[in-house]
C-alpha atoms as a PDB file:
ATOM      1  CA  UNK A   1     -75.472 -13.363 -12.131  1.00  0.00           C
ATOM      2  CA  UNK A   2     -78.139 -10.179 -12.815  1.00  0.00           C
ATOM      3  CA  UNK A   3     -77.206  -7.046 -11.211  1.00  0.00           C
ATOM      4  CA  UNK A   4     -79.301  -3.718 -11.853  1.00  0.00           C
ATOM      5  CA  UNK A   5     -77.259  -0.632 -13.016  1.00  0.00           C
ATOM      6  CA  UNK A   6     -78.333   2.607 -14.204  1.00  0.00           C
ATOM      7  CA  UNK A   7     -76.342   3.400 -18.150  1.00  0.00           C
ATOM      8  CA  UNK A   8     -74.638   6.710 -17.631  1.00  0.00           C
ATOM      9  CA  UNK A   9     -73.201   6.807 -21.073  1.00  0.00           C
ATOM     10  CA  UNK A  10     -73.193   5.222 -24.198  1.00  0.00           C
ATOM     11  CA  UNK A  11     -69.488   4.546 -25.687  1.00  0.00           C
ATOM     12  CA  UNK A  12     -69.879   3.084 -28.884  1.00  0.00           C
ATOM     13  CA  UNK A  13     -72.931   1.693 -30.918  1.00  0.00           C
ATOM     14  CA  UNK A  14     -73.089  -1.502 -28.571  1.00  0.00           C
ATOM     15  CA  UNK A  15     -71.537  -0.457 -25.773  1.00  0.00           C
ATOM     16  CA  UNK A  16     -72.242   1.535 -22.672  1.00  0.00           C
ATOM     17  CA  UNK A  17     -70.603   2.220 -19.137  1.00  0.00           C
ATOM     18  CA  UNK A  18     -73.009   1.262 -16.534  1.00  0.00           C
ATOM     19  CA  UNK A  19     -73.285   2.339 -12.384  1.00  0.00           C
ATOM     20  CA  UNK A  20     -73.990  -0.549 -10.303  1.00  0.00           C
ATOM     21  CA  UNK A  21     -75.070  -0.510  -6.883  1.00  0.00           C
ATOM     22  CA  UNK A  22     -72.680  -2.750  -4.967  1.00  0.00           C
ATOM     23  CA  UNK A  23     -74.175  -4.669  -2.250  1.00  0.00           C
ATOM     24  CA  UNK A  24     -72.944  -3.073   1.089  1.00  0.00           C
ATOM     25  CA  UNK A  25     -72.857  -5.642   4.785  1.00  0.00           C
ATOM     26  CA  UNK A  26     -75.275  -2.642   6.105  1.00  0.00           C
ATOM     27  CA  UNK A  27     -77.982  -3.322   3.424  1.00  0.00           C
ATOM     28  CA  UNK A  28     -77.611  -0.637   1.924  1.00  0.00           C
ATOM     29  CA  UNK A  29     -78.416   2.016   4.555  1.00  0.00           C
ATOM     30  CA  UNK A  30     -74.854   3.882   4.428  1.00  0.00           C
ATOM     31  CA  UNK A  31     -76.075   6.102   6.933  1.00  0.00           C
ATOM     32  CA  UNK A  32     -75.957   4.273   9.692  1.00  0.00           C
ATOM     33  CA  UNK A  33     -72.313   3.849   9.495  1.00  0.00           C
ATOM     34  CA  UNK A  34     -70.517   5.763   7.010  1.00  0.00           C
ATOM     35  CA  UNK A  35     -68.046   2.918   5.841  1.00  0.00           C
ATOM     36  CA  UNK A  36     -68.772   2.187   2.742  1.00  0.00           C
ATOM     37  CA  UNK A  37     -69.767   5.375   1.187  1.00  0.00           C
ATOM     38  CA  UNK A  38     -67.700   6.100  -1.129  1.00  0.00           C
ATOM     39  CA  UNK A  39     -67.379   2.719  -2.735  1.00  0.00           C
ATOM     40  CA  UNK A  40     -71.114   1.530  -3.164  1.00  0.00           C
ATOM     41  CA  UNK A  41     -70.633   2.465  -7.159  1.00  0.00           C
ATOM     42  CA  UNK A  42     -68.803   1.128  -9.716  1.00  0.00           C
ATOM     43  CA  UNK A  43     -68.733   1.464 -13.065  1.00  0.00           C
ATOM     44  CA  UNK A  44     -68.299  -1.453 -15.518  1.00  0.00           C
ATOM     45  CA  UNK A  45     -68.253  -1.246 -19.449  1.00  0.00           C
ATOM     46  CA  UNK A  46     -71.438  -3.357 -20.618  1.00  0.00           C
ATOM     47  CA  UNK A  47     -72.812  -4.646 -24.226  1.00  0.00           C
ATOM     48  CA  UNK A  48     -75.609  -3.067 -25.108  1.00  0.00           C
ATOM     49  CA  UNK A  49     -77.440  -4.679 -28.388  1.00  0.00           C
ATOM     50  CA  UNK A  50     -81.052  -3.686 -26.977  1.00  0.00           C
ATOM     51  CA  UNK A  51     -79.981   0.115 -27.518  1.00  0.00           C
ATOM     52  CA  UNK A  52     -80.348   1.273 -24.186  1.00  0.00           C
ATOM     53  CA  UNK A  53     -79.621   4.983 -23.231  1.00  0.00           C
ATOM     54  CA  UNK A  54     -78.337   7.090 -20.937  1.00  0.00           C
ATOM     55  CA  UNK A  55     -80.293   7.181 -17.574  1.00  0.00           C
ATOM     56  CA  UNK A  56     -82.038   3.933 -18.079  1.00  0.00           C
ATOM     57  CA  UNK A  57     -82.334   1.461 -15.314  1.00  0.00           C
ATOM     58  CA  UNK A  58     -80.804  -1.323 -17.042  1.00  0.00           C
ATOM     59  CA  UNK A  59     -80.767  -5.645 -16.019  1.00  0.00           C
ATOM     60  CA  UNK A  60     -77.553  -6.741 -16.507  1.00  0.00           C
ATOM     61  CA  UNK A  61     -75.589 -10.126 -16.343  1.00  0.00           C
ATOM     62  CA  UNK A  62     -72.339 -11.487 -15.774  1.00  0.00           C
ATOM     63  CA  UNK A  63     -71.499 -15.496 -15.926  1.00  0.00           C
ATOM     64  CA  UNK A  64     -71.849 -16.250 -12.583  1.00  0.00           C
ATOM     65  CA  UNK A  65     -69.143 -18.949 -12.612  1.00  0.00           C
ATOM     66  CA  UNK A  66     -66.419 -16.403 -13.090  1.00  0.00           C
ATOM     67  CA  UNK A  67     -67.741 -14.166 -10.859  1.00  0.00           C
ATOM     68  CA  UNK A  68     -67.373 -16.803  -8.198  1.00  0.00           C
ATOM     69  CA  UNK A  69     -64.019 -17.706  -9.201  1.00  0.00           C
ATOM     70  CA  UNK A  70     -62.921 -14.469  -8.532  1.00  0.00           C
ATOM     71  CA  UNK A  71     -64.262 -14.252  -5.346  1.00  0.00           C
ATOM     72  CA  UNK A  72     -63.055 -17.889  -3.809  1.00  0.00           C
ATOM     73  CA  UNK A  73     -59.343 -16.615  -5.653  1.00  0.00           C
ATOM     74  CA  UNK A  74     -59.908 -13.122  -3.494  1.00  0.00           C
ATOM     75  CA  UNK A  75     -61.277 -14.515  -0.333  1.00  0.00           C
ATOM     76  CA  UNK A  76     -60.448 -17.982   0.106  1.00  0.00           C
ATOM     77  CA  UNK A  77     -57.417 -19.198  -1.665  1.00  0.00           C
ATOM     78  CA  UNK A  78     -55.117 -16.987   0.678  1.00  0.00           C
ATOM     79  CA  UNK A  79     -56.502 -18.174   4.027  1.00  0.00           C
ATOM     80  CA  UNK A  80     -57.035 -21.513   3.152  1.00  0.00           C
ATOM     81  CA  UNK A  81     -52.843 -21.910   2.248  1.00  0.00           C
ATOM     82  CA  UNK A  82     -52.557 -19.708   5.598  1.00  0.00           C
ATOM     83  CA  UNK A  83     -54.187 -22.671   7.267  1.00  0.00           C
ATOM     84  CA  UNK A  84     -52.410 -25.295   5.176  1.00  0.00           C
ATOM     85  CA  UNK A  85     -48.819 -23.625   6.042  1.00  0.00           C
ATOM     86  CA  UNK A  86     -49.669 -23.647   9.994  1.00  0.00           C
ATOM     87  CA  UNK A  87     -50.432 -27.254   9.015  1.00  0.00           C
ATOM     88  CA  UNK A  88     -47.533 -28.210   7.528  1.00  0.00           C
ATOM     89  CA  UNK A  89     -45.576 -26.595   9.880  1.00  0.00           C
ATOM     90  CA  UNK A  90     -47.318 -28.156  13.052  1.00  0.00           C
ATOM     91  CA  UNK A  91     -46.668 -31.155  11.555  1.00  0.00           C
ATOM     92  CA  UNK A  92     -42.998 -30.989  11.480  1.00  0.00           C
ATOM     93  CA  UNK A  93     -43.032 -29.914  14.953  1.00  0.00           C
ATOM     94  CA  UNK A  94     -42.005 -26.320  14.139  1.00  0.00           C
ATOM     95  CA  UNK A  95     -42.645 -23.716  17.534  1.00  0.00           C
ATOM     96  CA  UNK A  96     -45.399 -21.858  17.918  1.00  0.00           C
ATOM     97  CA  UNK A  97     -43.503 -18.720  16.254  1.00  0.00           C
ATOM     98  CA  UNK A  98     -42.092 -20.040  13.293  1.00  0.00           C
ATOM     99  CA  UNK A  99     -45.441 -21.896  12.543  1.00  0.00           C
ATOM    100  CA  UNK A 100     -46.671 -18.429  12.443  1.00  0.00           C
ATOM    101  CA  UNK A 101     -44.224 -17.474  10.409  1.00  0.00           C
ATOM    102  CA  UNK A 102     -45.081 -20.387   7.867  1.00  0.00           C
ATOM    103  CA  UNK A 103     -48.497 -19.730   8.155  1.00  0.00           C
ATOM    104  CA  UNK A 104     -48.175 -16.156   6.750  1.00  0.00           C
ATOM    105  CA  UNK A 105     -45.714 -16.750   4.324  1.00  0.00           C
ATOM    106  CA  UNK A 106     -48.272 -19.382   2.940  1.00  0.00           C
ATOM    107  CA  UNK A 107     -50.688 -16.462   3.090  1.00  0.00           C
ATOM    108  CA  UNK A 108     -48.197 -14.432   1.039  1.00  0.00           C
ATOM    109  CA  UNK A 109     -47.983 -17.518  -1.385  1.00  0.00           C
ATOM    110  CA  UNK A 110     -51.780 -17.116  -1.936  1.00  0.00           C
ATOM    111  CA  UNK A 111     -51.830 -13.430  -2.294  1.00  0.00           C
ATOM    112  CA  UNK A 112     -49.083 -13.317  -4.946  1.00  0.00           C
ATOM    113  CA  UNK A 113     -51.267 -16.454  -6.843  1.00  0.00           C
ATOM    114  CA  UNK A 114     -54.126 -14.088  -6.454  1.00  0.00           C
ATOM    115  CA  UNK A 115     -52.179 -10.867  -8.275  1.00  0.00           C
ATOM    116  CA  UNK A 116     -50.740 -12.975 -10.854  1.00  0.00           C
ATOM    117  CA  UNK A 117     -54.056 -14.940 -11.921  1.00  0.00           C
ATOM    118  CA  UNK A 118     -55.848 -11.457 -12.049  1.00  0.00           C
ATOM    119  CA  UNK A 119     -52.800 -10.445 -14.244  1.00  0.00           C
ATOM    120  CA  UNK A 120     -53.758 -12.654 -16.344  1.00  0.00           C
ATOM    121  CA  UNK A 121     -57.513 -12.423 -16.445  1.00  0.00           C
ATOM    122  CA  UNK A 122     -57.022  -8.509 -17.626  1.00  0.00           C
ATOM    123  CA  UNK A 123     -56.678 -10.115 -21.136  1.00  0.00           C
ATOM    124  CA  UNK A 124     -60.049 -12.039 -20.732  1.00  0.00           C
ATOM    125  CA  UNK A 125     -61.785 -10.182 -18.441  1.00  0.00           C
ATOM    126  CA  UNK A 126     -65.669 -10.467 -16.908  1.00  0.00           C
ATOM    127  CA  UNK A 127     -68.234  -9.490 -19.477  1.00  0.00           C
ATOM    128  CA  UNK A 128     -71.147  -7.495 -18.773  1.00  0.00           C
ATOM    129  CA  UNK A 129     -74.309  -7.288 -21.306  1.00  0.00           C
ATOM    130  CA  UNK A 130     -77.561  -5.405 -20.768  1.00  0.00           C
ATOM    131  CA  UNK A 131     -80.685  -7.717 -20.898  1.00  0.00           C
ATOM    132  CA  UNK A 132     -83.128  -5.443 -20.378  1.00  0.00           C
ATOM    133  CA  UNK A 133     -84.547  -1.910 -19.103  1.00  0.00           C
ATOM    134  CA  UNK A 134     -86.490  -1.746 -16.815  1.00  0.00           C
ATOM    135  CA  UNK A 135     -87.235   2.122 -16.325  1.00  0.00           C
ATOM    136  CA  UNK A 136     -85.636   5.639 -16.729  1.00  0.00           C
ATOM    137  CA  UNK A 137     -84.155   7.379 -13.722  1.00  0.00           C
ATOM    138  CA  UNK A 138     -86.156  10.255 -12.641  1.00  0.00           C
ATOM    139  CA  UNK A 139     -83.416  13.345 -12.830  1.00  0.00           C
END
C-alpha cells in the first residue's frame, strides 16, 4: 500500500517520523463538516535509506496484506461473531431478548480477540519505508 507523507523529522540515520494524510469519508474537505479535524494526521516512524529530509513530500509503503488484516480484525471480525451469536442463539430457540444478549456478548468476544491480537502485533508491528520524494513542502 503507498501513502504520501510529508518527513517532519529525521530520528536516526535511517529513520524518520513521517505525517500522513489520512483519508477522511468527506474527501478530504474538513470544512464542510468539522468531524474529522483533528484526526486527519498521523504520524508513523518510517525507514528512510534514500536520505530524505525534513519537509520533503515523501512516497511511502506499507505491505498491504497486513494493513488489511488489521482492518477486517477492526471492522469485521466483531460484527461478523455479533451475527454468528444471534445465529446460534436463534437456532436454539432463545427469545428475542436473550438472542440479543448473545449477539452482543459475541460482539464482546470479537472485540476482546481484536485487543489481544493487536497486543500482540505491538512486538511486530506495520513497517513503513520511504520509496521516494517527490517534492519539498513550500513553508
Amino acid at each position: 500500500m503507498t501513502q504520501f507523507a510529508i518527513l517532519k523529522r529525521v530520528t536516526a540515520p535511517d529513520r524518520a517520523e513521517v505525517e500522513v494524510m489520512r483519508g477522511t469519508a468527506c474527501g478530504g474537505d474538513c470544512g464542510s463538516c468539522e468531524a474529522c479535524h483533528y484526526t486527519s494526521k498521523i504520524r508513523v516512524e518510517a525507514t528512510n535509506e534514500i536520505g530524505a529530509q525534513p519537509g520533503d513530500r515523501v512516497e511511502i509503503e506499507a505491505t498491504t496484506s497486513r494493513i488489511l488484516g488489521a482492518a477486517v480484525l477492526v471492522y469485521v471480525v466483531p460484527f461478523v461473531l455479533f451475527f454468528i451469536g444471534y445465529a446460534i442463539a436463534a437456532a436454539f430457540s432463545l427469545g428475542e431478548g436473550l438472542s440479543m444478549v448473545v449477539s452482543f456478548a459475541a460482539f464482546a468476544v470479537g472485540m476482546l480477540i481484536t485487543v489481544l491480537v493487536g497486543r500482540r502485533q505491538k512486538k511486530n508491528p506495520i513497517t513503513y519505508n520511504i520509496t521516494r520524494v517527490i517534492g519539498h513542502e513550500a513553508a
